[in-house]
N, C-alpha and C. Protein backbone atom coordinates (compact mmCIF):
# COMPACT_ATOMS: atom_id res chain seq x y z
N UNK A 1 8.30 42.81 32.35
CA UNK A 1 7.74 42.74 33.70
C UNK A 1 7.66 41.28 34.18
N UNK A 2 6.88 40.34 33.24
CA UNK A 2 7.00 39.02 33.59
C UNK A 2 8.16 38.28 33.91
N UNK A 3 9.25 38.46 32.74
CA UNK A 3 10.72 38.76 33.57
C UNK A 3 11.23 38.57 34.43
N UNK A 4 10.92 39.92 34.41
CA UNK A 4 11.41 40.37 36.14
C UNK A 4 10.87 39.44 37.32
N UNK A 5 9.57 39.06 37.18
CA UNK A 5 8.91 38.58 38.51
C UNK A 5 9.54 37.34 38.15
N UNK A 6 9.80 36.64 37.23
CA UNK A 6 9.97 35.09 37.47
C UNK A 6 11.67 35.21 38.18
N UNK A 7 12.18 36.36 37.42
CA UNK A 7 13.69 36.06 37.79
C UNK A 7 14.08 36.46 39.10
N UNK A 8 13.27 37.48 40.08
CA UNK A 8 13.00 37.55 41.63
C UNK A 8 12.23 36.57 42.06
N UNK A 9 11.26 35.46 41.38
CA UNK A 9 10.62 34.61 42.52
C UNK A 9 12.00 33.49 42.28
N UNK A 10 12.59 33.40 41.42
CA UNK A 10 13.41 32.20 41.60
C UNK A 10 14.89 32.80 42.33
N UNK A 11 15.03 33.32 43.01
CA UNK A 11 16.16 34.41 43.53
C UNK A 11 15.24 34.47 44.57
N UNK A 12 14.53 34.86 44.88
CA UNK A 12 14.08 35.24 46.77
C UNK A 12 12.50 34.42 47.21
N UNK A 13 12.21 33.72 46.42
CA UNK A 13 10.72 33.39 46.28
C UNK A 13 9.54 34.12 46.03
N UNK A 14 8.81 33.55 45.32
CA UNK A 14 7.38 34.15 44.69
C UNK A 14 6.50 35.41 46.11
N UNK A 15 6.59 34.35 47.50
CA UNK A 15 5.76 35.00 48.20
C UNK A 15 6.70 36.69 48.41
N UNK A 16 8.24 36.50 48.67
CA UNK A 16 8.73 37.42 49.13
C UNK A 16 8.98 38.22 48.00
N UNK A 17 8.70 38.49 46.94
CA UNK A 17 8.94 39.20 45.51
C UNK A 17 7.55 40.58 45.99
N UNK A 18 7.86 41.41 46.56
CA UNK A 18 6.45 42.56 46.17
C UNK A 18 6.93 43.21 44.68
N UNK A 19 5.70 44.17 44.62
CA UNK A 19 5.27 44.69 43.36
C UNK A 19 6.82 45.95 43.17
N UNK A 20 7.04 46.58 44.24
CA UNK A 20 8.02 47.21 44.18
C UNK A 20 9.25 46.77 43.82
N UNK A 21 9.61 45.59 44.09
CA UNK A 21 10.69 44.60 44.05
C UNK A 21 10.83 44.28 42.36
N UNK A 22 9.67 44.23 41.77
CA UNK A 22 9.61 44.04 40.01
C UNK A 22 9.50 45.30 39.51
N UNK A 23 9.12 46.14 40.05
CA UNK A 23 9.34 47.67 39.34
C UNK A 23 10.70 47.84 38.88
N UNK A 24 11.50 47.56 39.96
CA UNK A 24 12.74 47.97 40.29
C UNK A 24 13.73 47.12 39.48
N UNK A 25 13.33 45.97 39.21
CA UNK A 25 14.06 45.32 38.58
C UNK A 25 14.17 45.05 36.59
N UNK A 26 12.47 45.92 36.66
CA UNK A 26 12.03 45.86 35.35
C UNK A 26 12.50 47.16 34.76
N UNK A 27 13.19 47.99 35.93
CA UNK A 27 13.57 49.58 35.37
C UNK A 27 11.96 50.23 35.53
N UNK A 28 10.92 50.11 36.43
CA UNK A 28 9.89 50.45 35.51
C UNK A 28 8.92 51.12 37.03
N UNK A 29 8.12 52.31 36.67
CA UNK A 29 7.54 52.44 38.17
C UNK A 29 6.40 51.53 38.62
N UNK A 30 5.86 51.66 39.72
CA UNK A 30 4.79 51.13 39.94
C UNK A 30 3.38 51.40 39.55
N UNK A 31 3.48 52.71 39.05
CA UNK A 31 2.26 53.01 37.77
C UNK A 31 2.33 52.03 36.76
N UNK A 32 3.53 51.70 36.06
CA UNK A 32 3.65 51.38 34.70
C UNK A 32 3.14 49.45 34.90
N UNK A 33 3.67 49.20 36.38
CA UNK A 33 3.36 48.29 36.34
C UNK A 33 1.77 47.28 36.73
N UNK A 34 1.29 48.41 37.38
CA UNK A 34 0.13 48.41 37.87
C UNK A 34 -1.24 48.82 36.53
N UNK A 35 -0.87 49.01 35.71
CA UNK A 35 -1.43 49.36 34.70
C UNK A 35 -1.58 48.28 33.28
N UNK A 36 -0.44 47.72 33.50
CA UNK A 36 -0.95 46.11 33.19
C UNK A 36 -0.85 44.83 34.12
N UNK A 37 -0.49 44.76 35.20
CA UNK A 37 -1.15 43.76 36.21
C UNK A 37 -0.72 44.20 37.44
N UNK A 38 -2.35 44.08 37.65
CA UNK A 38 -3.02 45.23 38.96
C UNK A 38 -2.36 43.99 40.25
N UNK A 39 -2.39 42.84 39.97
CA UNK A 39 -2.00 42.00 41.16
C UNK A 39 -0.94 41.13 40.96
N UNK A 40 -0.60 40.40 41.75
CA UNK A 40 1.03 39.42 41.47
C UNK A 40 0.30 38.53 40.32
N UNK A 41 -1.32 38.11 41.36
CA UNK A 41 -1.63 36.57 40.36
C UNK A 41 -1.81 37.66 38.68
N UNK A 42 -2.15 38.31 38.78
CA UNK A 42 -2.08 38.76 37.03
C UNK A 42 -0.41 38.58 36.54
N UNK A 43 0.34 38.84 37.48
CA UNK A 43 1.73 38.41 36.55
C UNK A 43 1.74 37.26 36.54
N UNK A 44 1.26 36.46 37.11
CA UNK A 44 0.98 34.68 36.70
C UNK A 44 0.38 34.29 35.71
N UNK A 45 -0.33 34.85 35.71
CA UNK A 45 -1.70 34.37 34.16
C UNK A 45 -0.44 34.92 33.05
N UNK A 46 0.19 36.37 33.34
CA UNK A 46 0.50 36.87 32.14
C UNK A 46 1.95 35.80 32.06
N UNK A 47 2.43 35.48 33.03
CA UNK A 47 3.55 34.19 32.17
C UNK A 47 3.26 33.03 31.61
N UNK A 48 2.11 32.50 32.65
CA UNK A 48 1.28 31.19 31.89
C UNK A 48 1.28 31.52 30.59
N UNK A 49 0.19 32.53 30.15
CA UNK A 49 -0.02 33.05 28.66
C UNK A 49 1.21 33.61 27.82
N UNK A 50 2.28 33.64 28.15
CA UNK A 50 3.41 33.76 27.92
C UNK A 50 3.75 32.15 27.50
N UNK A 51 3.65 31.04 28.43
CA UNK A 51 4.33 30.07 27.74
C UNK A 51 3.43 29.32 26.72
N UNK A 52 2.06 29.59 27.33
CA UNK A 52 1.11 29.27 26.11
C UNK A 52 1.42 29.61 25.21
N UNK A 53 1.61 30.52 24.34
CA UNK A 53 2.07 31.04 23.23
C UNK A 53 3.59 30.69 23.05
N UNK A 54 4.38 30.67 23.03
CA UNK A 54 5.31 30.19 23.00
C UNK A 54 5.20 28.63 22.20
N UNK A 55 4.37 27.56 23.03
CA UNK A 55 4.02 26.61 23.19
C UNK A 55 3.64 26.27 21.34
N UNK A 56 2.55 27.19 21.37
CA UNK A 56 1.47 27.01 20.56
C UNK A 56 2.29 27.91 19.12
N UNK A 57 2.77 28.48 19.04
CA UNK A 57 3.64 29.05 18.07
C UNK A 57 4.49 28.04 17.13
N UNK A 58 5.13 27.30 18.30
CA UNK A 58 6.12 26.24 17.74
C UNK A 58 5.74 24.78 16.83
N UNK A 59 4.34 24.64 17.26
CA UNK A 59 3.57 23.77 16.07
C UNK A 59 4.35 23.40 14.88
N UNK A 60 4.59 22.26 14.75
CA UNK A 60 4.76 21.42 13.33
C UNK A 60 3.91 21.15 12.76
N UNK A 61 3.87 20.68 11.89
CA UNK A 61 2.59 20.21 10.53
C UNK A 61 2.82 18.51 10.79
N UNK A 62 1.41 18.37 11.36
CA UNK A 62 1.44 16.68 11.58
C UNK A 62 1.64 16.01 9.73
N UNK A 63 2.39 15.17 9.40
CA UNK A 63 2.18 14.17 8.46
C UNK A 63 1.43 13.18 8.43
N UNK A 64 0.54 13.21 9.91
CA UNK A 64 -0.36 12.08 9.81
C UNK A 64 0.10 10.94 10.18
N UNK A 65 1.51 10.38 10.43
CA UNK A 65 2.03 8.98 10.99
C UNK A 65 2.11 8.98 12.60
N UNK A 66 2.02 10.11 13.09
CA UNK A 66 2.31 10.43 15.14
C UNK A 66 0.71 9.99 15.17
N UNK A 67 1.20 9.17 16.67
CA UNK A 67 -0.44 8.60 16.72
C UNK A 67 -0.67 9.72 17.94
N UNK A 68 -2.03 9.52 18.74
CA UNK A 68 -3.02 10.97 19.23
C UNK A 68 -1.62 10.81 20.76
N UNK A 69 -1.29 9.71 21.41
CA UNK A 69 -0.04 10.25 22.20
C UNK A 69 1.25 11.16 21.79
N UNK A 70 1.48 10.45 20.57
CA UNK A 70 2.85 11.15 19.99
C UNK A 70 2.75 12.62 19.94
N UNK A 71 1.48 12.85 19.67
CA UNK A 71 1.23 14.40 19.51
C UNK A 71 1.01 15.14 20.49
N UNK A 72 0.45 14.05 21.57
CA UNK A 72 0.10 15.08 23.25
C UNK A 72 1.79 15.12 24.05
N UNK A 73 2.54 14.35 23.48
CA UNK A 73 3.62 13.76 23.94
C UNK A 73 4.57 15.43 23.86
N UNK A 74 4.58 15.26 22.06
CA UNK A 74 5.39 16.24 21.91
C UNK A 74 4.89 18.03 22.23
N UNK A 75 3.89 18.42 22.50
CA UNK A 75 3.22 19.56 22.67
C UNK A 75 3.57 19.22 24.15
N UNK A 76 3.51 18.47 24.90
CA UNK A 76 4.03 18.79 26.17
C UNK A 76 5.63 19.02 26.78
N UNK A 77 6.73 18.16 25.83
CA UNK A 77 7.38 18.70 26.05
C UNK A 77 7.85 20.50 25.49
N UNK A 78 7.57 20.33 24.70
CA UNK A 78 7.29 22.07 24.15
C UNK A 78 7.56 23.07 25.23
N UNK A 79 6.24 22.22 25.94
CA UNK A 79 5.89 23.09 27.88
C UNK A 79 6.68 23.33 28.43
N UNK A 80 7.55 22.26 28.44
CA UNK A 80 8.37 21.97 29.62
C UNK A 80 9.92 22.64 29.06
N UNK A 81 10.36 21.65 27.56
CA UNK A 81 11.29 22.86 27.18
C UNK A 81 11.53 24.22 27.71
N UNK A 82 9.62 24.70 27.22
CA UNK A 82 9.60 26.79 27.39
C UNK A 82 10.06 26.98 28.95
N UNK A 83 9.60 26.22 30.10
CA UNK A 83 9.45 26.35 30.95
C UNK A 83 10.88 26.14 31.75
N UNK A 84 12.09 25.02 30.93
CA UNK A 84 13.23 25.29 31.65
C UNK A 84 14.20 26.63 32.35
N UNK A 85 14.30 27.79 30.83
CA UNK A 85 14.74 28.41 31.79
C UNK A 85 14.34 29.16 33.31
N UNK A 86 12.89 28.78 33.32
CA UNK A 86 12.14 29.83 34.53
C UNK A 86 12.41 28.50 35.79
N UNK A 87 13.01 27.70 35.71
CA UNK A 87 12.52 26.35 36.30
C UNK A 87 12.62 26.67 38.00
N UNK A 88 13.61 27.83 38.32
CA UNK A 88 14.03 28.17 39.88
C UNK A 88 12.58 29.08 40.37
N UNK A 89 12.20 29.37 39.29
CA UNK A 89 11.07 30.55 39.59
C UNK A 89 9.77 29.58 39.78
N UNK A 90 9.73 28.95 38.44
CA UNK A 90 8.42 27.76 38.85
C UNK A 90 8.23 27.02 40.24
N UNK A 91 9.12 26.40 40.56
CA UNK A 91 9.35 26.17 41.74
C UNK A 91 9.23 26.52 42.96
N UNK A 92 9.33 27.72 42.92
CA UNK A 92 9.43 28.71 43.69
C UNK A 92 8.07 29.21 44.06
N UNK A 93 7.43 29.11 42.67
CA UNK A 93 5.67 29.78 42.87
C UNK A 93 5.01 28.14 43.45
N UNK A 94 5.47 27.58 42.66
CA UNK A 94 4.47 26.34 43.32
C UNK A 94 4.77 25.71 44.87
N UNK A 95 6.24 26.32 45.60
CA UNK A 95 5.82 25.86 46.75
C UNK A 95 5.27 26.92 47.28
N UNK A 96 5.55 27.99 47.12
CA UNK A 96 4.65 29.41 47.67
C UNK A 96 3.05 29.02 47.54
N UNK A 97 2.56 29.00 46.75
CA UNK A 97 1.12 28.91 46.32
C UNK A 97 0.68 27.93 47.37
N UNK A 98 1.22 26.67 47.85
CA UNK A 98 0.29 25.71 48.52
C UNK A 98 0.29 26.75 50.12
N UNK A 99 0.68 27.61 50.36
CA UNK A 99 0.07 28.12 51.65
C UNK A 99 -0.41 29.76 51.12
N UNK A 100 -1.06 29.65 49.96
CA UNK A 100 -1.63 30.73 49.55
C UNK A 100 -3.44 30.22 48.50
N UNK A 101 -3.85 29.52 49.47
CA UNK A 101 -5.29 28.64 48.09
C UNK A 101 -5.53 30.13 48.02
N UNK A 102 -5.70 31.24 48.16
CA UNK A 102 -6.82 31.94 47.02
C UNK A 102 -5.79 32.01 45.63
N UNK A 103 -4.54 32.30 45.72
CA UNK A 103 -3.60 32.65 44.49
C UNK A 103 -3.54 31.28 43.59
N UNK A 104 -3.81 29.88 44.66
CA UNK A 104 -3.45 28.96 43.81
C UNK A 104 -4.92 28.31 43.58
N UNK A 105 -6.15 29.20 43.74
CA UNK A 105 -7.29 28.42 42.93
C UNK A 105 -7.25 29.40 42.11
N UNK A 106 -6.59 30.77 41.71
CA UNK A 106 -6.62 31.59 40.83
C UNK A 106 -5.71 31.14 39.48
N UNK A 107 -4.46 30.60 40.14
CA UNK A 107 -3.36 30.06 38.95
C UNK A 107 -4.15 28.74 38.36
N UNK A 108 -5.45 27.83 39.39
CA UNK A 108 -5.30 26.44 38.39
C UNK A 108 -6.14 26.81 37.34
N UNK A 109 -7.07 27.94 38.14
CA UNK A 109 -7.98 27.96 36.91
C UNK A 109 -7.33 28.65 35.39
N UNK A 110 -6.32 29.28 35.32
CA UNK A 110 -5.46 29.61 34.14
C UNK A 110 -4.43 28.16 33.84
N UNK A 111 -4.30 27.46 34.60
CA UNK A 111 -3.68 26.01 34.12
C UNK A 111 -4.57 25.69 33.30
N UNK A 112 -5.70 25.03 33.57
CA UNK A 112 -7.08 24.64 32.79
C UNK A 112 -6.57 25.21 31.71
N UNK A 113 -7.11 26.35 31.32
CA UNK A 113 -7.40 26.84 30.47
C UNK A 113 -5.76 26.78 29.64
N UNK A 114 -4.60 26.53 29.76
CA UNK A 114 -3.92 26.57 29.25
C UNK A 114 -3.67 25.23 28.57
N UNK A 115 -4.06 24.16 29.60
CA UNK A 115 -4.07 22.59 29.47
C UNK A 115 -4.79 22.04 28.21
N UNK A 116 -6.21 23.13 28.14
CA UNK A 116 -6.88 22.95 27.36
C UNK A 116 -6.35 23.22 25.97
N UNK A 117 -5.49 24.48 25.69
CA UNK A 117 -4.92 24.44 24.70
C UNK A 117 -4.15 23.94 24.00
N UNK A 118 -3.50 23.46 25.24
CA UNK A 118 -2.36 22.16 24.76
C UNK A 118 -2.94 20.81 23.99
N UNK A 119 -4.07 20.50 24.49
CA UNK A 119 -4.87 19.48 23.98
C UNK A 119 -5.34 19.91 22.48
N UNK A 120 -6.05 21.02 22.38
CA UNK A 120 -6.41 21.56 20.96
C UNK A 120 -4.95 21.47 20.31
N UNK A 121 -3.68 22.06 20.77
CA UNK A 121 -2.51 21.87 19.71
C UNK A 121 -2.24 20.14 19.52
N UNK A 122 -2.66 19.34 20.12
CA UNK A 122 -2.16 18.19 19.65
C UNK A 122 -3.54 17.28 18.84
N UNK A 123 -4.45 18.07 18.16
CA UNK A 123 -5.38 17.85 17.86
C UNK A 123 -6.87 17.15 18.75
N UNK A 124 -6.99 16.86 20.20
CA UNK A 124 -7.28 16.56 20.85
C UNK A 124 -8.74 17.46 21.66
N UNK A 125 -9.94 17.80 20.85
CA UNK A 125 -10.90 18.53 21.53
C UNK A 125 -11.16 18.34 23.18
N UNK A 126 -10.82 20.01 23.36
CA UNK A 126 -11.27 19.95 24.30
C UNK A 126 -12.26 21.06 25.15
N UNK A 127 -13.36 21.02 24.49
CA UNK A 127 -14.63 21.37 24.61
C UNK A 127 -15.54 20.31 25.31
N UNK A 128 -16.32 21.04 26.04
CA UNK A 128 -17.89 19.89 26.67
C UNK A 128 -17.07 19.52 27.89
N UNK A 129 -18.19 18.30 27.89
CA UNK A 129 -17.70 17.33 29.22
C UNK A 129 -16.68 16.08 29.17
N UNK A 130 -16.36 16.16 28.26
CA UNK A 130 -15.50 15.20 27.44
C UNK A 130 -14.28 15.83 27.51
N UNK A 131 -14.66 16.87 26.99
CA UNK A 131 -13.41 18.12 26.99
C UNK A 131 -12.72 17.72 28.65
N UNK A 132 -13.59 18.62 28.98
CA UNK A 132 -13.29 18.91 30.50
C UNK A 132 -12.25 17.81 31.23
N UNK A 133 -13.23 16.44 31.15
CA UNK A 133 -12.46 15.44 31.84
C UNK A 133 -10.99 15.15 31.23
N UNK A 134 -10.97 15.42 29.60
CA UNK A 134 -9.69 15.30 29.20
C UNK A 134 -8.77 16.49 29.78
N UNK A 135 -8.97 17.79 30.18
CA UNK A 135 -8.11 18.45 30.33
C UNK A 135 -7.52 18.29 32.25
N UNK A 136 -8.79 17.48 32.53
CA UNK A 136 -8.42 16.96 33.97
C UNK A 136 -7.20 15.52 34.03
N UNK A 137 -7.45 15.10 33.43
CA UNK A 137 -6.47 13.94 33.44
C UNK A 137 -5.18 14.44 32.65
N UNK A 138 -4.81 15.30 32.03
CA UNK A 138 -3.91 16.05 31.54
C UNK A 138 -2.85 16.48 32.70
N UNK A 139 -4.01 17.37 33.22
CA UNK A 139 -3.75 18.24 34.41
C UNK A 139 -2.74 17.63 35.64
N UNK A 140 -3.25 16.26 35.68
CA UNK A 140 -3.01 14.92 36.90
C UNK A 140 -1.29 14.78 36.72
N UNK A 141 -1.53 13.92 34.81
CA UNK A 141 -0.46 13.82 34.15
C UNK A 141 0.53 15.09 34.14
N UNK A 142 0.23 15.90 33.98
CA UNK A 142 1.22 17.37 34.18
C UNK A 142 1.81 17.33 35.48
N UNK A 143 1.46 17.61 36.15
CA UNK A 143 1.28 17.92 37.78
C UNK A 143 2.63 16.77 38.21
N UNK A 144 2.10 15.60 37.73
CA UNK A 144 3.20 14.55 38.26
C UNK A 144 4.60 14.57 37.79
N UNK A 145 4.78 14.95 36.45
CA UNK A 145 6.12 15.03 35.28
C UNK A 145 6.46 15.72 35.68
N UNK A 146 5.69 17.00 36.37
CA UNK A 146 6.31 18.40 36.60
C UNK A 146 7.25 18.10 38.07
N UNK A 147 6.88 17.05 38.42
CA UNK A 147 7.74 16.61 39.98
C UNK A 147 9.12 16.23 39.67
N UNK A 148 8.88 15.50 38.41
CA UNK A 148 10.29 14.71 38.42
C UNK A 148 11.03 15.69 36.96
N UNK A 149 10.22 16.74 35.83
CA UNK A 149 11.00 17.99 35.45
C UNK A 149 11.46 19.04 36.61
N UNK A 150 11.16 19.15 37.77
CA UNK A 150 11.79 20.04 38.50
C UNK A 150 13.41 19.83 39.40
N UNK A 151 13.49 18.16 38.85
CA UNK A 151 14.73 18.14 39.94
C UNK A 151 15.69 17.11 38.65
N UNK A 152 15.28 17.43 37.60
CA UNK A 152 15.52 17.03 35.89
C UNK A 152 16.89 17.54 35.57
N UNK A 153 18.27 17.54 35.64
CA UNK A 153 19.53 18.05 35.47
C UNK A 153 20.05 17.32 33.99
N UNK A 154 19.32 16.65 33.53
CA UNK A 154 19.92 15.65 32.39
C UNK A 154 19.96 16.81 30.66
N UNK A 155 21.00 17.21 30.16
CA UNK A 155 20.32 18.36 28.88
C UNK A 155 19.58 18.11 28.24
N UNK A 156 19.49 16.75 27.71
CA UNK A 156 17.84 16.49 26.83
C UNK A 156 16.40 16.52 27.53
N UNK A 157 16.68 16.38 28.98
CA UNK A 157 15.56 16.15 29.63
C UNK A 157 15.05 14.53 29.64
N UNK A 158 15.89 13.61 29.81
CA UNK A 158 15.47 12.41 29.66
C UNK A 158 14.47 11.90 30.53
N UNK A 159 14.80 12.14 31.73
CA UNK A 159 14.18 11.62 32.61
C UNK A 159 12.50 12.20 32.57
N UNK A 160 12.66 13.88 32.23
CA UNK A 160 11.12 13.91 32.19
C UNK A 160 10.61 13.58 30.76
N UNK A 161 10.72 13.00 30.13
CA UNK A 161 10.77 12.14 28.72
C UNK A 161 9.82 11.12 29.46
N UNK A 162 10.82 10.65 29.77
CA UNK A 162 10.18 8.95 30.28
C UNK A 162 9.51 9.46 30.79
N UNK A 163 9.51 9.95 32.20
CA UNK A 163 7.96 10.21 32.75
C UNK A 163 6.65 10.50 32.29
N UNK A 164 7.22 11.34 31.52
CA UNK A 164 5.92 11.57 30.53
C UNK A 164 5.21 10.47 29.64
N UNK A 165 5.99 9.97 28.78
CA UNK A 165 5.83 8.57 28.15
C UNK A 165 5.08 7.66 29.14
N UNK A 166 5.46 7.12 30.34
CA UNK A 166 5.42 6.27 31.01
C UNK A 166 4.20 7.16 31.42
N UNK A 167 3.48 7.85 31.76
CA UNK A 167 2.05 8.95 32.41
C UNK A 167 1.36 8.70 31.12
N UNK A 168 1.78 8.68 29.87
CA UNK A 168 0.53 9.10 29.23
C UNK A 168 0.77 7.44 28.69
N UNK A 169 1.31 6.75 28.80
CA UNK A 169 0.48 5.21 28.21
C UNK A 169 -0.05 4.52 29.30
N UNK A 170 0.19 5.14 30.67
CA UNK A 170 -0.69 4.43 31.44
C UNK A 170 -2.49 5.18 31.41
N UNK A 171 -1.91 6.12 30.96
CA UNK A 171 -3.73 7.10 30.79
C UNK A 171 -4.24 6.58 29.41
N UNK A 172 -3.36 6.34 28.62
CA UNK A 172 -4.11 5.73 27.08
C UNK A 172 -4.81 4.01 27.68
N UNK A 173 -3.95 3.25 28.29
CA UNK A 173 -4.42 1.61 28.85
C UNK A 173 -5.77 1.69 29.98
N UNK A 174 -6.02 2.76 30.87
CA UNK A 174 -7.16 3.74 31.02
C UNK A 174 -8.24 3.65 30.52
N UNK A 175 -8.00 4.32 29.42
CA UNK A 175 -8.65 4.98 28.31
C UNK A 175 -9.54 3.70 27.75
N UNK A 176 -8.66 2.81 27.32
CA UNK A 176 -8.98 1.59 26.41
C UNK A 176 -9.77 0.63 27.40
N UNK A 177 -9.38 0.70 28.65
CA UNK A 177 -10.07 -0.01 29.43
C UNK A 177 -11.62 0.13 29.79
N UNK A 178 -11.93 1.96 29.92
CA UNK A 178 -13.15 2.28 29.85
C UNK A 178 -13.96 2.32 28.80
N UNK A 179 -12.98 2.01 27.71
CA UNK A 179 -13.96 1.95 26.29
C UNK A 179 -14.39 0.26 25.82
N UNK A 180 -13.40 -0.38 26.60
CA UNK A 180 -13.88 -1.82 26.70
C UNK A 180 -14.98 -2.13 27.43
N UNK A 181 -15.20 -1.27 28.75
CA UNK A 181 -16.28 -1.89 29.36
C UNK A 181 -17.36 -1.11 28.77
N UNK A 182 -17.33 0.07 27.86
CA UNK A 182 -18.63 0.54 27.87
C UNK A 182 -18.97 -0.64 26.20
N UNK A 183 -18.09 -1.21 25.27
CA UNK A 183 -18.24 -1.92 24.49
C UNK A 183 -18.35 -3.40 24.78
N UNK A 184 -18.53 -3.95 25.99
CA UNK A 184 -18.55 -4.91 26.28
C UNK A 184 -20.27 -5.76 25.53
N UNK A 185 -19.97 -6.84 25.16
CA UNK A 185 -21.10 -7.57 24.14
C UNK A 185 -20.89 -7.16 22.69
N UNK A 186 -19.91 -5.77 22.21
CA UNK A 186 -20.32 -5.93 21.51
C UNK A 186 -18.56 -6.09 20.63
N UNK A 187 -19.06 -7.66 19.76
CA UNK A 187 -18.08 -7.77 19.19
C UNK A 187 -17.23 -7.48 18.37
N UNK A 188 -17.76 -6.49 17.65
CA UNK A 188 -17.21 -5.52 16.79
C UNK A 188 -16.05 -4.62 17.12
N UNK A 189 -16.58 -4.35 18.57
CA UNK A 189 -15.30 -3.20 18.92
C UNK A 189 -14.23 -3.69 19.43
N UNK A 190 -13.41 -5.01 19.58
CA UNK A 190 -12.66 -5.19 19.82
C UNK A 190 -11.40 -5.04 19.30
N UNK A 191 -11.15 -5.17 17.88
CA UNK A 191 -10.28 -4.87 17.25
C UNK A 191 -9.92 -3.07 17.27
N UNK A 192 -10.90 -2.49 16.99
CA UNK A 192 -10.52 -1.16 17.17
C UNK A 192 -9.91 -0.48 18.81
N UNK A 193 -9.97 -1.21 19.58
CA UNK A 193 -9.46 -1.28 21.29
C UNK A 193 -8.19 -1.47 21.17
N UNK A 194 -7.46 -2.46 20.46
CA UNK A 194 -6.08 -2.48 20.39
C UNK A 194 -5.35 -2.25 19.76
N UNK A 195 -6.34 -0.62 18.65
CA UNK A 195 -4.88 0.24 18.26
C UNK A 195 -4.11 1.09 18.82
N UNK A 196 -3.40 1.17 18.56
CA UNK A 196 -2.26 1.97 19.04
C UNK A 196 -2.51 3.84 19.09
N UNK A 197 -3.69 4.49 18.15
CA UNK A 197 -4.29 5.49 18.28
C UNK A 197 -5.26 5.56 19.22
N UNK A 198 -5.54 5.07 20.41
CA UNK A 198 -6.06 4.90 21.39
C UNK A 198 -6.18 7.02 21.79
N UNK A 199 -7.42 6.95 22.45
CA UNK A 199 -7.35 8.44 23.02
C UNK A 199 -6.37 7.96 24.40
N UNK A 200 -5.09 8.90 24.96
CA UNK A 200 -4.50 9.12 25.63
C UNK A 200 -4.76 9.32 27.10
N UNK A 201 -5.71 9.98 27.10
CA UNK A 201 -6.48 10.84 28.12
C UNK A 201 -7.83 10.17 28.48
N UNK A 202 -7.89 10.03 29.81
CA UNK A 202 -9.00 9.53 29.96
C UNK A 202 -10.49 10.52 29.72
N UNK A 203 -11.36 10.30 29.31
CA UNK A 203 -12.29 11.20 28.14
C UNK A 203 -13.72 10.30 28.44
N UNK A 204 -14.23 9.41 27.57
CA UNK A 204 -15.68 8.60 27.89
C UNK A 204 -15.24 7.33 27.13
N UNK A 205 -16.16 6.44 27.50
CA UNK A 205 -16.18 4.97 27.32
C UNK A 205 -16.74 4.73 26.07
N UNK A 206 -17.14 5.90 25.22
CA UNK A 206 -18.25 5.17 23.89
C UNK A 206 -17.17 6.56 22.90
C-alpha cells in the first residue's frame, strides 16, 4: 500500500493521489485499505516508519574509533540512501504539504519522532529537554541536506555528503561554542572544548 502511494505521489503528486487511486494500484479495495490507514497522512507515518526501520535495521557495531559526528553522519546517510528510490514521491509530498499545514503539522510531528531515533541509533540521547533541542537542530540540519539530496544526480551521493558534513560541523563549532560560554572562568574545561568528540547537535552549554 505504502508503495503504491509513494509511486502515484511521485507520478501525479501527493495532493492529486486519492485513496481510490492506491487501491487500484495496490490491486487492493478500499476496505482493505482503509483498514490499515484510515487517512492519506496515516500512509505517511506508515512510510516514515517504513524508512525508520529500514534505517535502524542496518546498524553496524561501532568499534569505538567514529567520533559522536561520524556516527550521526553515517545514520543519516542511511536516511537518505533508504529514501533515494522514493525521491520523485518525497518531493512531491513536501511541495504538496506546504499548502496543506494540517497534513504537514501531522507529518513533522512523525519527523520528530523519527529524528529522534536516528539520534538514539548514533548513540546520541534523545530524551528530556536536551533531547528535544537535539532532535530540533537535527531536524534544521535534515531539512537543509534534504534541499540539496533532492536535486542530488551524482551515484554516490556526493554532493549530499558534503552537505551534510559541512551542516553537522558547523552545528558541532555551535555546540562547542555554547559549552565555552557556559565554561567560561573555568580553566579546566578548555582542553576538553577542542576535541574532536564534540556533541554535534546543538543540546546545552554544561
Amino acid at each position: 500500500m505504502v508503495d503504491a502511494a509513494m509511486k502515484l505521489a511521485g507520478q501525479k503528486g501527493w495532493r492529486a493521489t486519492t485513496m481510490a487511486d492506491i487501491a487500484a494500484e495496490a490491486k487492493l479495495s478500499l476496505a482493505d485499505i482503509y483498514r490499515t490507514f484510515p487517512g492519506k497522512s496515516d500512509i505517511l507515518r506508515g512510510f516514515t516508519r517504513q524508512i525508520d526501520e529500514l534505517v535502524l535495521s542496518e546498524g553496524g557495531q561501532d568499534d569505538g574509533t567514529e567520533t559522536l559526528r561520524d556516527r550521526v553522519f553515517d545514520v543519516m546517510m542511511r536516511r537518505f540512501d533508504a529514501l533515494t528510490p522514493y525521491r520523485a514521491a518525497v518531493d512531491a509530498v513536501s511541495r504538496d504539504l506546504r499548502g496543506d499545514p494540517v497534513a504537514a503539522a501531522i507529518h513533522a510531528c512523525a519527523l520528530r519522532r523519527s529524528l529522534a531515533w536516528m539520534l538514539e541509533a548514533a548513540g546520541v540521547p534523545a530524551d528530556g529537554l536536551v533531547g528535544a533541542v537535539r532532535v530540533k537542530g537535527l531536524g534544521v540540519i535534515y531539512l537543509a541536506v534534504m534541499r540539496v539530496w533532492l536535486t542530488d544526480d551524482s551515484a554516490d551521493l556526493s554532493r549530499t555528503m558534503a552537505a551534510l558534513d559541512a551542516r553537522l560541523r558547523q552545528a558541532e563549532q555551535f555546540s562547542r561554542t555554547l559549552r565555552s560560554r557556559g565554561r567560561r572562568g573555568d580553566q579546566t574545561g578548555t582542553d576538553e572544548d577542542s576535541t574532536s568528540g564534540s556533541d554535534p547537535l546543538p543540546g546545552t552549554p554544561v
